[in-house]
N, C-alpha and C. Protein backbone atom coordinates (compact mmCIF):
# COMPACT_ATOMS: atom_id res chain seq x y z
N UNK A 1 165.42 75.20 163.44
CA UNK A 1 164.64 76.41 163.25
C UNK A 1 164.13 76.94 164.59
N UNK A 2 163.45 75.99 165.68
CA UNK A 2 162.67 76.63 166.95
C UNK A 2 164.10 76.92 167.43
N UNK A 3 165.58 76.73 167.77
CA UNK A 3 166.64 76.85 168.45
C UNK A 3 166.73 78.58 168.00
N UNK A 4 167.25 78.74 166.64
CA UNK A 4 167.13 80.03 165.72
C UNK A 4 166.29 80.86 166.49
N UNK A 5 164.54 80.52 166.50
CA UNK A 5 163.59 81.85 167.12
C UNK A 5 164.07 81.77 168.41
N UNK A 6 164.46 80.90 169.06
CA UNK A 6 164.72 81.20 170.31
C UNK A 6 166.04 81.81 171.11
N UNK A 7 166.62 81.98 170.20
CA UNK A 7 168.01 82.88 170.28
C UNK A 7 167.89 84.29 169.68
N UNK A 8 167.42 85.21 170.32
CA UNK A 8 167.36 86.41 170.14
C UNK A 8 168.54 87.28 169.57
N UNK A 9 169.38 86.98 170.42
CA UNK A 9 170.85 87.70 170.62
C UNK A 9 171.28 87.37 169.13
N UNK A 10 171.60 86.09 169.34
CA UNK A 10 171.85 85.94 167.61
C UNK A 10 170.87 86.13 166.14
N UNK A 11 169.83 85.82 166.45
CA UNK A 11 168.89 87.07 165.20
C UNK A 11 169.31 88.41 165.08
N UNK A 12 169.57 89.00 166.24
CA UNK A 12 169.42 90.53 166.25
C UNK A 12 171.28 90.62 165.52
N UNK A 13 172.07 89.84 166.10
CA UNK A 13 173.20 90.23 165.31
C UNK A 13 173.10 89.97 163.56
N UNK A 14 172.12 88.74 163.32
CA UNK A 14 172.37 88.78 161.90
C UNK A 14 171.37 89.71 161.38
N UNK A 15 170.59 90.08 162.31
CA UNK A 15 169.19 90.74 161.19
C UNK A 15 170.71 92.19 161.49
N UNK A 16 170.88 92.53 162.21
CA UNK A 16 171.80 93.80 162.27
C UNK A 16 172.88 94.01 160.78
N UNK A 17 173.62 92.59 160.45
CA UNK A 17 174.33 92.40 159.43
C UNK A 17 173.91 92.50 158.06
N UNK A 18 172.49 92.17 158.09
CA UNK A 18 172.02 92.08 156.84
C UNK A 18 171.50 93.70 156.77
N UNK A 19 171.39 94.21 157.64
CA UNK A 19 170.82 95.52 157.26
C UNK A 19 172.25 96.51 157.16
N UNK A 20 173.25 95.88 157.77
CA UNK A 20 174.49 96.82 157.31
C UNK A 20 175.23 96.44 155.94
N UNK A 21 174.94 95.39 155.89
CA UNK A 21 175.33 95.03 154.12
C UNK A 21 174.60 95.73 152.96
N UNK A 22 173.67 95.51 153.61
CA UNK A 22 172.71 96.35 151.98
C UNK A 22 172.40 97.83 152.16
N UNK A 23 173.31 98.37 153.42
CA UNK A 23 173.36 99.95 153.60
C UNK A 23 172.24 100.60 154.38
N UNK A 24 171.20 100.03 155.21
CA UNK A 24 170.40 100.78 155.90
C UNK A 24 171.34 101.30 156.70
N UNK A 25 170.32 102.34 157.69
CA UNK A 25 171.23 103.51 158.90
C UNK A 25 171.17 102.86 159.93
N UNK A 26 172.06 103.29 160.61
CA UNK A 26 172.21 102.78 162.42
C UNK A 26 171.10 103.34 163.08
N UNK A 27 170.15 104.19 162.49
CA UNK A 27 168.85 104.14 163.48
C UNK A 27 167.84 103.82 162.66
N UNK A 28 167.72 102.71 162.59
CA UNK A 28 167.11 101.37 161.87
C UNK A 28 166.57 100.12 162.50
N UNK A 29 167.43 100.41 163.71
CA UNK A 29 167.85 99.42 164.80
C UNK A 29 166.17 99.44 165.51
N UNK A 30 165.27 98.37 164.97
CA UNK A 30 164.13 98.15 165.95
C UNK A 30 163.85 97.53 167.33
N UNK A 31 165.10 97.56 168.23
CA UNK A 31 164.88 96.79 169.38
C UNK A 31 165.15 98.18 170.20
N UNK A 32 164.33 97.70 171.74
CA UNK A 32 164.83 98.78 172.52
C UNK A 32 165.57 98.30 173.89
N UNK A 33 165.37 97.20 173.89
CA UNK A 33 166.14 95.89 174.94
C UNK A 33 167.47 96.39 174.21
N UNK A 34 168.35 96.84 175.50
CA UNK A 34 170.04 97.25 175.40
C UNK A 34 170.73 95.58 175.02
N UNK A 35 170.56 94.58 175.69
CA UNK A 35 171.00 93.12 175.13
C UNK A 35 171.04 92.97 173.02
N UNK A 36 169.75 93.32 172.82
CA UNK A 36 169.67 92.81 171.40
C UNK A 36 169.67 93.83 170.37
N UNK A 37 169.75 95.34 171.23
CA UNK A 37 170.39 96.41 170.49
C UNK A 37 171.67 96.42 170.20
N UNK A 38 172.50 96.07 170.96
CA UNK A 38 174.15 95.95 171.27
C UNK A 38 174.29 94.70 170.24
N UNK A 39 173.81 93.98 170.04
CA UNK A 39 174.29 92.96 169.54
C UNK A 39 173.52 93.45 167.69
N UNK A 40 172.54 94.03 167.21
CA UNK A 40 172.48 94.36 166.42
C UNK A 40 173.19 95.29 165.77
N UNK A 41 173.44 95.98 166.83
CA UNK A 41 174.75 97.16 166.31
C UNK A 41 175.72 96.60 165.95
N UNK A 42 176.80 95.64 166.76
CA UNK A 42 177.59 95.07 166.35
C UNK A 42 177.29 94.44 165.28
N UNK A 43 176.21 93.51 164.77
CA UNK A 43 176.17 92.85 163.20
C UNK A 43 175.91 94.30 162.18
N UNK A 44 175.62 95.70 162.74
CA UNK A 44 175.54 96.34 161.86
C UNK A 44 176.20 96.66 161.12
N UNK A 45 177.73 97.17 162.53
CA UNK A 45 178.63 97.76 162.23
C UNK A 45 179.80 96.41 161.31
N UNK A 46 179.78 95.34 161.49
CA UNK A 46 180.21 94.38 160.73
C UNK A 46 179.92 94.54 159.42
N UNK A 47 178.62 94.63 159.14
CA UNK A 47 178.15 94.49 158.03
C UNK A 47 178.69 95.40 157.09
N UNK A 48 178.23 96.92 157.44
CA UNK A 48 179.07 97.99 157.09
C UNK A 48 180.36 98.00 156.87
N UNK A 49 181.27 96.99 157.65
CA UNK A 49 182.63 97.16 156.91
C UNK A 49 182.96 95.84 155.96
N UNK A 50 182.29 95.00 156.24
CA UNK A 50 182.27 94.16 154.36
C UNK A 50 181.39 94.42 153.72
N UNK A 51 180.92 95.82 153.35
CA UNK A 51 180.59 96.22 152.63
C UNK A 51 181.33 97.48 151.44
N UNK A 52 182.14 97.67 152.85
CA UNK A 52 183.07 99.11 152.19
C UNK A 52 184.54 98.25 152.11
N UNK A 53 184.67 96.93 152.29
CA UNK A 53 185.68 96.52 151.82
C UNK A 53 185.11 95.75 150.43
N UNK A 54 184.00 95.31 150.07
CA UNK A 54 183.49 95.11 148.64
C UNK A 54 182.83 93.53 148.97
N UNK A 55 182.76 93.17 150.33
CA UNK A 55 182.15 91.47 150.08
C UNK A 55 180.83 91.85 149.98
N UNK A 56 180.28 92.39 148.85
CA UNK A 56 178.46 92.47 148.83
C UNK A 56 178.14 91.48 147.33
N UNK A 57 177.19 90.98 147.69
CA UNK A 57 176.98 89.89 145.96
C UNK A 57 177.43 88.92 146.08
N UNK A 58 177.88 88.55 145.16
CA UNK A 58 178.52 86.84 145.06
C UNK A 58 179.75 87.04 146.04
N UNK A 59 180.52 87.57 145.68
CA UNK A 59 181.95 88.22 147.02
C UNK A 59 181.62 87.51 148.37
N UNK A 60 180.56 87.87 148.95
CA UNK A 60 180.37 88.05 150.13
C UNK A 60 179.31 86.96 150.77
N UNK A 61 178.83 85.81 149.65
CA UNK A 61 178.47 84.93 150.34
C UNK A 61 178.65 83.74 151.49
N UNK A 62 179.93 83.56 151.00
CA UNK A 62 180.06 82.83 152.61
C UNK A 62 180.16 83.14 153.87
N UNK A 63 179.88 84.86 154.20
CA UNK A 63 179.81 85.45 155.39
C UNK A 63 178.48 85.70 156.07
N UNK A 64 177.49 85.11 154.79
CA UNK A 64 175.96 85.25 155.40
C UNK A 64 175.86 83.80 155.63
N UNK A 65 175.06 83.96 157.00
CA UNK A 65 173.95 83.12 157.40
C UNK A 65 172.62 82.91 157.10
N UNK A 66 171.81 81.98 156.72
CA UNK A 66 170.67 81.63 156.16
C UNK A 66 169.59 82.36 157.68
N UNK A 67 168.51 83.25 157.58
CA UNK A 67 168.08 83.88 158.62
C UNK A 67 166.96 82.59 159.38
């Protein structure tokens, strides 16, 4: 868990994923550090496309990470 808070980069990509799975907008994005913006975008834009390919719900559980 302290490894998790202490990895930014990787929060910001999954908090990015989870907000592109369940359809929030790309300016949603609460960081203003270019490092953990970029990397939220990218879990956004991920998210967003297993979403429009249909892994949302049971589908799509083994692509989430526990936050």
């Amino acid at each position: 868990m302290r490894r998790q808070k202490r990895d930014m980069s990787s929060r910001a990509y999954d908090r990015g994923y989870h907000a592109g799975v369940s359809g929030r907008s790309l300016d949603d994005c609460p960081h203003s550090d270019m490092e953990h913006r970029q990397n939220w975008v990218a879990g956004w834009r991920e998210g967003r496309s297993d979403q429009w390919d249909g892994l949302t719900g049971i589908s799509g559980v083994h692509k989430l990470r526990a936050l």
